[in-house]
Protein backbone atom coordinates (compact mmCIF):
# COMPACT_ATOMS: atom_id res chain seq x y z
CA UNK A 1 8.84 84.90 98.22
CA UNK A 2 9.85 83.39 101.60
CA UNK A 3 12.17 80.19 100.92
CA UNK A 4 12.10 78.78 104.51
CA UNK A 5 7.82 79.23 104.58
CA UNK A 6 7.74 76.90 101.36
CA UNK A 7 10.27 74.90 102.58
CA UNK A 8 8.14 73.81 105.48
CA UNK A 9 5.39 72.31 103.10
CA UNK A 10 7.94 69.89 101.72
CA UNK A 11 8.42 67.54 105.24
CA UNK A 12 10.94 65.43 102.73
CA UNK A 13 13.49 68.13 102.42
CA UNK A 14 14.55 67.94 106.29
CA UNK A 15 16.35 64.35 105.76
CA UNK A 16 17.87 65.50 101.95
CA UNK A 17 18.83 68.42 99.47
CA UNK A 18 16.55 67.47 96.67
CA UNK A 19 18.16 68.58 93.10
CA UNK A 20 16.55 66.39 90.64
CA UNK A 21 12.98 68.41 89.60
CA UNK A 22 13.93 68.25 86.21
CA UNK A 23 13.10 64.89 86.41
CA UNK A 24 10.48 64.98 89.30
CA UNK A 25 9.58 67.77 91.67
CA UNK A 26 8.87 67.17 95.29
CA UNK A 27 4.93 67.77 96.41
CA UNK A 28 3.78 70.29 98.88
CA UNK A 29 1.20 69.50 101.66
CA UNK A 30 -1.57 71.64 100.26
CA UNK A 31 -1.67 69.79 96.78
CA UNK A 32 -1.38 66.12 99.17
CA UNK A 33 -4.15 67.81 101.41
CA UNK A 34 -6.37 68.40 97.85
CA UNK A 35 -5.74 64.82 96.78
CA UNK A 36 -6.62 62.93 99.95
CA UNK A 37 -9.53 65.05 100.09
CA UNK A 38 -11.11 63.81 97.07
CA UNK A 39 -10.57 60.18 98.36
CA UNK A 40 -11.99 61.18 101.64
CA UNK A 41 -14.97 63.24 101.08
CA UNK A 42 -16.34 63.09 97.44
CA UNK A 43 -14.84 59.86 95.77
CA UNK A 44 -16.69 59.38 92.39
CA UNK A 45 -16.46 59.72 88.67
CA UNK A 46 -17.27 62.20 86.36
CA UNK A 47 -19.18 63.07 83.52
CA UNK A 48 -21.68 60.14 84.54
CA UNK A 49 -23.93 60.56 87.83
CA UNK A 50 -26.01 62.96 89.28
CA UNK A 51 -26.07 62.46 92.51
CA UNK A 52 -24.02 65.00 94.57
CA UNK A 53 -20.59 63.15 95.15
CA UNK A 54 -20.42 62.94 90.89
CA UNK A 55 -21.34 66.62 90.61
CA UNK A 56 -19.15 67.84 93.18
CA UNK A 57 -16.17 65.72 91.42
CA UNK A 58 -17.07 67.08 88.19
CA UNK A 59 -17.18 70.53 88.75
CA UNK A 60 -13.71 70.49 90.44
CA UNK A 61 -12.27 68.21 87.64
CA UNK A 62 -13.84 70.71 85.26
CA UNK A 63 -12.61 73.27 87.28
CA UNK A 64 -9.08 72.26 87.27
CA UNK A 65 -8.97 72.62 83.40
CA UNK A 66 -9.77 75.84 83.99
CA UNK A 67 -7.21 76.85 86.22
CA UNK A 68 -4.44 75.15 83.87
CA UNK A 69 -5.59 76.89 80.91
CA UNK A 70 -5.52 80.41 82.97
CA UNK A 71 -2.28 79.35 84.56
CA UNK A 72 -0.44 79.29 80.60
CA UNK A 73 -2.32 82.35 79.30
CA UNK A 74 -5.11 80.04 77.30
CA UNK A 75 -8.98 80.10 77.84
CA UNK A 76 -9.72 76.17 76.60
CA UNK A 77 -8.05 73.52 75.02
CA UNK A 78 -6.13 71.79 78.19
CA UNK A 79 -6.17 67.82 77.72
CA UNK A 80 -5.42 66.18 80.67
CA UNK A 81 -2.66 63.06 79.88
CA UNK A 82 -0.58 61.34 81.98
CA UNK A 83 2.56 63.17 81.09
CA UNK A 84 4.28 65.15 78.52
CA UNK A 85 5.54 61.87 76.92
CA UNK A 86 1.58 61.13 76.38
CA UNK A 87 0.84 64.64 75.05
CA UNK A 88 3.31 64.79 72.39
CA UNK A 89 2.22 61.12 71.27
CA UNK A 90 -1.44 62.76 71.16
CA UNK A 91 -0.77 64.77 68.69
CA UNK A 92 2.06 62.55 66.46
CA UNK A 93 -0.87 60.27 66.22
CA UNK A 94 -3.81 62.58 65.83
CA UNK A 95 -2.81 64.63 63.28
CA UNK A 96 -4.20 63.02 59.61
CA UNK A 97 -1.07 62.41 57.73
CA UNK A 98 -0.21 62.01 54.68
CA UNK A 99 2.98 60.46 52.95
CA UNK A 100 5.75 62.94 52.21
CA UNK A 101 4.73 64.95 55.00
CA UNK A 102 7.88 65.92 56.83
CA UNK A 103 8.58 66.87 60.48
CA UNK A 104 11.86 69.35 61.75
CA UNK A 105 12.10 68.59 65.14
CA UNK A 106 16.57 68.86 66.52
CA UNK A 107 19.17 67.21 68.20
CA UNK A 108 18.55 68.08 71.60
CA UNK A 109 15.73 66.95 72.18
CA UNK A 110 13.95 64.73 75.09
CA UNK A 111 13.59 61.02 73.73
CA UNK A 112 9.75 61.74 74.30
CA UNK A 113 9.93 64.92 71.33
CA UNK A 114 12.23 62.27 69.39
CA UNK A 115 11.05 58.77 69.27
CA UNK A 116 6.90 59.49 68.18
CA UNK A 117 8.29 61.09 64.65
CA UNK A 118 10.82 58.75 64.11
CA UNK A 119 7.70 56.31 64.60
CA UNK A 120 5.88 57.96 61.72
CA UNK A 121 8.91 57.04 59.10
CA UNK A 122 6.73 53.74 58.54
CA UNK A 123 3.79 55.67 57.00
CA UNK A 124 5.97 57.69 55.37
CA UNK A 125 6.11 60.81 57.01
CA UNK A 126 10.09 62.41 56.74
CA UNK A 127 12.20 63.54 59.55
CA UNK A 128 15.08 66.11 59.38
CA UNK A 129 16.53 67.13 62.49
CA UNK A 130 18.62 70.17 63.30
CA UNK A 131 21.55 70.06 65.05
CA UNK A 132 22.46 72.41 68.36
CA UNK A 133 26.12 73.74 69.09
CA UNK A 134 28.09 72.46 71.95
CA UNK A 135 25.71 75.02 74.52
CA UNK A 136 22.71 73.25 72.97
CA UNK A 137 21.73 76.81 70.65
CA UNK A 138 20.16 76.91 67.45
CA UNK A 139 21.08 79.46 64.64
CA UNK A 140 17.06 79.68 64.07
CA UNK A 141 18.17 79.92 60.50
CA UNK A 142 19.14 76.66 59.80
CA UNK A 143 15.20 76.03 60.98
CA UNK A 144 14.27 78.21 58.56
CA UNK A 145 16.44 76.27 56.02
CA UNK A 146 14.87 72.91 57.28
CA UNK A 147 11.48 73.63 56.84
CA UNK A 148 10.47 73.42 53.02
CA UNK A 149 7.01 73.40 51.32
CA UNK A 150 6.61 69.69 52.53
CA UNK A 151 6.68 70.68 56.29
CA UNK A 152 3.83 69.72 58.13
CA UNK A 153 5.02 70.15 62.00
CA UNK A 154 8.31 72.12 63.83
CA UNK A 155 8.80 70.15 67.17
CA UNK A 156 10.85 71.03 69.75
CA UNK A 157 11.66 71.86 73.52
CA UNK A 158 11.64 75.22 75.07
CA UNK A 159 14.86 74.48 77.49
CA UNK A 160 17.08 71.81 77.56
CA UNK A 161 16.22 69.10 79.69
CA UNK A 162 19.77 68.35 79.93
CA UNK A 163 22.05 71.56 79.66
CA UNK A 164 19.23 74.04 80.44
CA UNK A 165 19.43 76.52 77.85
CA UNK A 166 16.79 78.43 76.80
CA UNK A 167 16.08 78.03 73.10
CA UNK A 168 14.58 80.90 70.83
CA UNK A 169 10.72 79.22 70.81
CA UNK A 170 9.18 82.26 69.93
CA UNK A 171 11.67 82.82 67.00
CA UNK A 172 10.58 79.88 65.27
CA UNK A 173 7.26 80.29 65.62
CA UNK A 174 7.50 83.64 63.71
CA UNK A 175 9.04 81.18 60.83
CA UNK A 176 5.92 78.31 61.27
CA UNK A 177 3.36 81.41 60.84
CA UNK A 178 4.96 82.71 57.80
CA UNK A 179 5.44 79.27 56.24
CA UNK A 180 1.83 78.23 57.31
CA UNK A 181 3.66 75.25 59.75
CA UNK A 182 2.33 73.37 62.94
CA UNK A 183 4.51 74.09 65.88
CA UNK A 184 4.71 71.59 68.57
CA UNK A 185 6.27 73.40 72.09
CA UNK A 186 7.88 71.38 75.20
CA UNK A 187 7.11 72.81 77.77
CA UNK A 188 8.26 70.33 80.44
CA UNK A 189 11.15 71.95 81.50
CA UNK A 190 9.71 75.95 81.29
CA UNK A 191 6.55 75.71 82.26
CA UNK A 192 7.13 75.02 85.86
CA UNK A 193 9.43 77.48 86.38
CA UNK A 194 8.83 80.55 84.25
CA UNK A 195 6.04 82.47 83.24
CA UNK A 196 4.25 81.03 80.17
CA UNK A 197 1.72 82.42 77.98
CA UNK A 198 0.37 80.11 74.85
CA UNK A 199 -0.59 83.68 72.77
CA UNK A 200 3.14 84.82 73.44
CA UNK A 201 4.86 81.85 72.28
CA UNK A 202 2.64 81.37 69.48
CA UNK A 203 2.22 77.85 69.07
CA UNK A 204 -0.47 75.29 67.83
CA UNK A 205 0.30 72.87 70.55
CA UNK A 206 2.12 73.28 74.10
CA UNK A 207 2.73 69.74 76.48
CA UNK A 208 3.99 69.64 79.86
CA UNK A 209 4.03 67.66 82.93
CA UNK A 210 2.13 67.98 86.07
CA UNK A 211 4.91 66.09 87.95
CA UNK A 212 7.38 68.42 87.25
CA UNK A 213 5.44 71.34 89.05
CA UNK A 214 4.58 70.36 92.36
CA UNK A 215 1.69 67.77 91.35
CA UNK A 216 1.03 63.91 90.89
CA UNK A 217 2.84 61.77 88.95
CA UNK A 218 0.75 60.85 86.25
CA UNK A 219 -0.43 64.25 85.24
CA UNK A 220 -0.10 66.51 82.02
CA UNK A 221 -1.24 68.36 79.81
CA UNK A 222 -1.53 68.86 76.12
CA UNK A 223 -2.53 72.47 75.12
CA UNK A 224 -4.16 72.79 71.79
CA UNK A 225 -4.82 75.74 70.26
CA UNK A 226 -8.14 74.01 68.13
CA UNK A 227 -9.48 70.43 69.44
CA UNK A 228 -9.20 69.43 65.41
CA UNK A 229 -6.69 66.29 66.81
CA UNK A 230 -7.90 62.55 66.36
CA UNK A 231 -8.46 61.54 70.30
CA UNK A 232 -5.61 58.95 71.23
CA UNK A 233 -8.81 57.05 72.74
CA UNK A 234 -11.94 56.52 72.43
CA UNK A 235 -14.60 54.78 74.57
CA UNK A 236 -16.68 55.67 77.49
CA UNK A 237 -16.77 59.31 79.01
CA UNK A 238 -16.08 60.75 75.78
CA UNK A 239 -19.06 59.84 73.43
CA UNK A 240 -21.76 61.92 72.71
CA UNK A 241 -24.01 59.63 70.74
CA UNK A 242 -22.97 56.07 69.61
CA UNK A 243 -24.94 52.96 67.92
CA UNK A 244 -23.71 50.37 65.71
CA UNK A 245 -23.39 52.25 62.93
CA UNK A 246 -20.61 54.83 64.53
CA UNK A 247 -20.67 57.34 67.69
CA UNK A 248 -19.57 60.97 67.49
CA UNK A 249 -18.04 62.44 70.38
CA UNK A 250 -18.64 65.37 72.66
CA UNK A 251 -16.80 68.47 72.08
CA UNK A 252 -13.98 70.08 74.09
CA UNK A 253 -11.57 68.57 76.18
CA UNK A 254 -14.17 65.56 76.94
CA UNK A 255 -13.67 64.22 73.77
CA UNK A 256 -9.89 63.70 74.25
CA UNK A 257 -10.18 61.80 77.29
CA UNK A 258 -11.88 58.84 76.96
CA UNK A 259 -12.43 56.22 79.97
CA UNK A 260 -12.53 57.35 83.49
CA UNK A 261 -9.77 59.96 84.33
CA UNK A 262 -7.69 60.11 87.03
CA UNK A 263 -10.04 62.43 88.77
CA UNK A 264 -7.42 63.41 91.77
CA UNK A 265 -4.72 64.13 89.43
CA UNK A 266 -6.80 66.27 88.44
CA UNK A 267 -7.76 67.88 91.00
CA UNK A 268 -3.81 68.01 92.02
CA UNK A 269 -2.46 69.27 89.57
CA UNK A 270 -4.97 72.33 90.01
CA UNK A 271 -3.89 72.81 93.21
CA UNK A 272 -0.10 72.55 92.32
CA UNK A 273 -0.87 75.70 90.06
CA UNK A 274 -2.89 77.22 92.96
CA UNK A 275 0.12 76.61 95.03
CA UNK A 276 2.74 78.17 92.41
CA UNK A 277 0.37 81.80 91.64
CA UNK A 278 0.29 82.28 95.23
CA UNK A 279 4.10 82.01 95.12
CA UNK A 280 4.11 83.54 92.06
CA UNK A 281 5.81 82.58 88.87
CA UNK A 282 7.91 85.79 88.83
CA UNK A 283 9.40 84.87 92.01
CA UNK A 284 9.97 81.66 91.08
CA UNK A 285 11.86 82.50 88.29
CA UNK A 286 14.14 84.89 89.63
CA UNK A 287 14.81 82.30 93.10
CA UNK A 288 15.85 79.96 90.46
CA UNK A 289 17.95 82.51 88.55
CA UNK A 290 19.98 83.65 91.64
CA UNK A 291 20.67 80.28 92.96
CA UNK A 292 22.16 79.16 88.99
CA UNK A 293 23.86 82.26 89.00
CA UNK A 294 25.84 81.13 91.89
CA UNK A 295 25.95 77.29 90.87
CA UNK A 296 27.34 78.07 87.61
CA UNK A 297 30.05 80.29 89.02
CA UNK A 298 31.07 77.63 92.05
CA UNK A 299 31.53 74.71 89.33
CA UNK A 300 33.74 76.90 87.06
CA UNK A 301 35.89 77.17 90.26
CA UNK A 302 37.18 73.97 91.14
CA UNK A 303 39.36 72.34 89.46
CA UNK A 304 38.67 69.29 87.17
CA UNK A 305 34.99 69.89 86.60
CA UNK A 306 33.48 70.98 83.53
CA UNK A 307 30.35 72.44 82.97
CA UNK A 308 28.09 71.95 80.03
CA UNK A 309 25.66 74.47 78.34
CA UNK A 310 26.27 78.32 78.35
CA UNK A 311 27.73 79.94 81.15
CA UNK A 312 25.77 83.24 80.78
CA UNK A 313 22.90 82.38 83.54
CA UNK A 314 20.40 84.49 81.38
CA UNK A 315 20.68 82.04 78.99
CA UNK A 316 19.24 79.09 80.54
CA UNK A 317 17.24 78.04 83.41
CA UNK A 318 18.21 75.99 86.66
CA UNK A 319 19.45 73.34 85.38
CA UNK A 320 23.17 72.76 85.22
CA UNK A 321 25.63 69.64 84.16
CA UNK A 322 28.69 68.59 85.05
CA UNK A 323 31.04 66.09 85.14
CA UNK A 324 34.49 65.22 87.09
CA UNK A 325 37.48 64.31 85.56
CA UNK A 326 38.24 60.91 86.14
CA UNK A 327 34.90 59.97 87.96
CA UNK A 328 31.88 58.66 85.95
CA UNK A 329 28.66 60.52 86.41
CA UNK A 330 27.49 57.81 88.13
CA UNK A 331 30.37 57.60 90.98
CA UNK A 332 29.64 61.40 91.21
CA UNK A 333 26.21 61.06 92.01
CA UNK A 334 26.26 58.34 94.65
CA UNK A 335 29.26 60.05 96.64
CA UNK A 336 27.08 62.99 96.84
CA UNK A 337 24.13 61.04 98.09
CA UNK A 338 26.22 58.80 100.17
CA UNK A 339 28.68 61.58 101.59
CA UNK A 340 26.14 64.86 101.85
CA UNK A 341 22.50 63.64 101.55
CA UNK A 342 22.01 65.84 97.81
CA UNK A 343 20.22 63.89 95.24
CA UNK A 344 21.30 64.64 91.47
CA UNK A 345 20.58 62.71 88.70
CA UNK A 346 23.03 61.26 86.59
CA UNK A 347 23.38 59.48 83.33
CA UNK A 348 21.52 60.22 79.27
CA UNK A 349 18.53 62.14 81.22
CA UNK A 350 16.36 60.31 78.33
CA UNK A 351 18.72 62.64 75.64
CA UNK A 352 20.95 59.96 74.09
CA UNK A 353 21.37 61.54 71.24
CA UNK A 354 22.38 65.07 72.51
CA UNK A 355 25.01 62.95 74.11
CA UNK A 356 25.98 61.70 71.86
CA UNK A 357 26.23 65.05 69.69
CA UNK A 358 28.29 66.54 72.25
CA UNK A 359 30.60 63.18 72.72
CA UNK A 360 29.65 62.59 76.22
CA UNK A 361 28.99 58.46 75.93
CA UNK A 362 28.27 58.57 79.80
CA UNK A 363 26.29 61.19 80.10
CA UNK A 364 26.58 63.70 82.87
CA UNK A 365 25.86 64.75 86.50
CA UNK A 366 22.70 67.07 86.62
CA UNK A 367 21.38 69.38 89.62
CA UNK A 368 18.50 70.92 88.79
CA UNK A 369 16.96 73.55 91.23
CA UNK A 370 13.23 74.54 92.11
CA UNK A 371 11.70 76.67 94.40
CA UNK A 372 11.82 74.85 97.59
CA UNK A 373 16.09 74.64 97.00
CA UNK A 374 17.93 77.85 99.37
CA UNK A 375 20.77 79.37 98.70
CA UNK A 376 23.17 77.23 102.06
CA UNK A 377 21.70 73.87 99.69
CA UNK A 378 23.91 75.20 96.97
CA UNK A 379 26.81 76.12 98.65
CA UNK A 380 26.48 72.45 100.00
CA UNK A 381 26.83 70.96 96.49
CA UNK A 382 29.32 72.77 96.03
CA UNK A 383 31.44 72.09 98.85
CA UNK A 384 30.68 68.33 98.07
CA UNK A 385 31.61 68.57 94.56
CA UNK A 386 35.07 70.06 95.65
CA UNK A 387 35.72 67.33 97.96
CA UNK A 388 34.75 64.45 95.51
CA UNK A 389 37.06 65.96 92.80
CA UNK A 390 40.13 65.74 94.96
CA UNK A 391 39.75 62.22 95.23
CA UNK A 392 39.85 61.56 91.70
C-alpha cells in the first residue's frame, strides 16, 4: 500500500486534512471517472429497454451487485438503498410481525439501529436494550440474558460509530443460532475498513453505506441472507406480473427495488469496491491500525484531554474521541479547522443516547481516519490539539 499514490486520487486533500469518514469518506477519481461515464456514454434505465444503451446499463448495474456481494464474502442477496439508515428500515418494516414480538438491540447504538424499533412499540413489538460500559463493551452475557423465547431480532453495530470499539458480533451470533434469533449487523463503520465476510459473522442481515467507502452519497446496501423481507416499495421495475386483481414480483434483488434506481450509484459504488481490492482490505486495515496506534498514544499525552473508548488500539478501529477541558467540542473543532485546515466532526455523531450513557451532554470531538490519511496528518492533529488545550 503506497499512501502518497492514493493520496493523489483525492485532489481535495491538498487544501485540508480530512478526518471525518466516519461520517463521509472523500471520493477517488476512478469511482468520479465511473460515474461521469455513465452520464456521458450510456445514460439509460434498467430492467426496461432493449436497445443497447439499456443493456449496457443493466449489465453493469447488475454487475455491480455482483461485485458487492463478492466484496463481503456473499454470492446474492445485495439490495441496493440509499444508505444504511434505509437498509435497517428495510428490514424493521419487512419483517411480518406480530405483537409481543421483542427486539434486543443496546445503548450504543447509531440513531439509525435505534429509532426504526422504537417505531415498532405502536404495533406492539417490545424493545429491551443493553447497556455498554464506559469503553462502549458488552459482557455478551447480558445479551444472552436479554434475549428470551419472545425474541424475534438482535440488532446492533459492529464498531462504534462514536468511540470505535469493536464489539464481539460474531459472539452474539453464536447466541441468535442457538436461540433460533434474527440478527441484524451494522456494518457502516467496519465494512469500509476491515475485511468482512457475511458466512464469518453469521448473520441474517448485514447494512452498510456506500458513502462511507469511497462511493456516492446515496448508496447502500442491505445484505440478506434469504430475500423472504416485504419490499419497502413497490411499483415499477420490480413487478413481474400485475393486473387489477394483485401483481407478484420478480425474484432477487429486483424485487426490493422498486422505481428506477439510481443507476450511477450503482455503478459507483462498484467501482469504490474495485478501488478498495486493488488496495486491498488487509492493507487498509493495518494503515488504519498504525495511524490509531499513534493517535491514541499522542492524545493520552497532553494534558487536559481525555480520550473516550478503550485505549488498547486492537480493540477498536480508527476512530477516536476526545474532548478538552474547558473547551466545548464544538470550539475544538472550529479552531482546528480555522487554525490547521483538519476537519473533525464534533457533537452527538447521531448517538444521543450513548451520550448520554456515558454523561457527555455535549458530545465529543471525533477524528476518524481512512486510507487516504498519512502518518505527518496525524502528527498535525496532534500538534493542533496541544496548542488549542493551552488556551483553555
Amino acid at each position: 500500500m503506497n499512501p502518497e499514490e492514493i493520496r493523489r486520487d483525492f485532489p481535495i486533500l491538498r487544501d485540508v486534512i480530512y478526518m471525518d469518514s466516519a461520517s463521509t469518506s472523500l471520493t477517488p477519481e476512478p469511482v468520479l471517472a465511473s460515474i461521469l461515464g455513465y452520464y456521458r456514454g450510456y445514460r439509460a434505465n434498467v430492467g426496461r429497454g432493449v436497445y443497447r444503451l439499456s443493456r449496457l446499463a443493466d449489465d453493469l448495474y447488475r454487475n455491480a451487485h455482483r461485485k458487492v456481494a463478492d466484496f463481503i464474502g456473499a454470492e446474492e442477496g445485495v439490495v441496493f438503498t440509499r444508505n444504511t439508515t434505509e437498509a435497517i428500515n428495510a428490514v424493521a418494516q419487512g419483517i411480518k410481525w406480530r405483537r409481543g414480538d421483542v427486539v434486543v438491540t443496546t445503548a450504543a447504538e447509531h440513531h439509525s439501529n435505534l429509532l426504526p424499533w422504537m417505531r415498532l412499540r405502536d404495533m406492539g413489538v417490545g424493545l429491551k436494550i443493553v447497556d455498554p460500559d464506559p469503553d462502549g463493551f458488552f459482557d455478551p452475557a447480558s445479551f444472552e440474558a436479554a434475549i428470551g423465547g419472545d425474541t424475534k431480532l438482535v440488532a446492533m453495530t459492529i464498531a462504534s460509530n462514536v468511540l470505535g470499539t469493536a464489539l464481539p458480533a460474531r459472539v452474539v451470533s453464536e447466541i441468535c443460532q442457538e436461540k433460533g434469533v434474527l440478527l441484524l449487523l451494522d456494518g457502516a463503520q467496519s465494512v469500509p475498513h476491515v475485511p468482512t465476510d457475511t458466512s464469518d459473522l453469521g448473520c441474517d442481515y448485514l447494512c452498510f453505506s456506500g458513502h462511507k467507502m469511497l462511493g456516492p452519497s446515496g448508496t447502500g446496501v442491505l445484505w440478506m441472507r434469504e430475500y423472504e423481507l416485504l419490499p419497502l416499495l413497490v411499483g415499477g421495475g420490480a413487478v413481474e406480473e400485475v393486473d387489477l386483481q394483485g401483481y407478484t414480483l420478480k425474484g432477487g434483488y429486483e424485487g426490493h427495488e422498486a422505481g428506477s434506481p439510481d443507476v450511477a450509484g450503482g455503478i459507483g459504488l462498484a467501482a469504490a469496491v474495485d478501488y478498495l481490492r486493488h488496495v486491498g482490505m488487509e492493507e487498509i486495515a493495518l494503515h488504519e491500525a498504525g495511524l490509531t496506534r499513534r493517535l491514541l498514544a499522542g492524545l493520552l499525552d497532553i494534558e487536559g484531554v481525555e480520550v473516550y473508548g478503550p485505549l488498547d488500539p486492537a480493540q477498536r478501529l480508527g476512530i477516536v474521541s476526545f474532548n478538552v477541558a474547558g473547551m466545548s467540542p464544538a470550539e475544538v473543532a472550529h479552531l482546528l479547522d480555522d487554525g490547521s485546515d483538519i476537519m473533525v466532526r464534533s457533537g452527538h455523531h447521531c448517538c444521543m443516547p450513548l451520550m448520554k450513557h456515558l454523561g457527555l451532554p455535549a458530545g465529543t470531538v471525533r477524528a476518524s481516519l481512512y486510507l487516504y490519511n498519512a502518518a505527518d496528518e496525524v502528527e498535525e492533529l496532534l500538534a493542533a490539539v496541544e496548542e488549542i488545550s493551552k488556551m483553555a
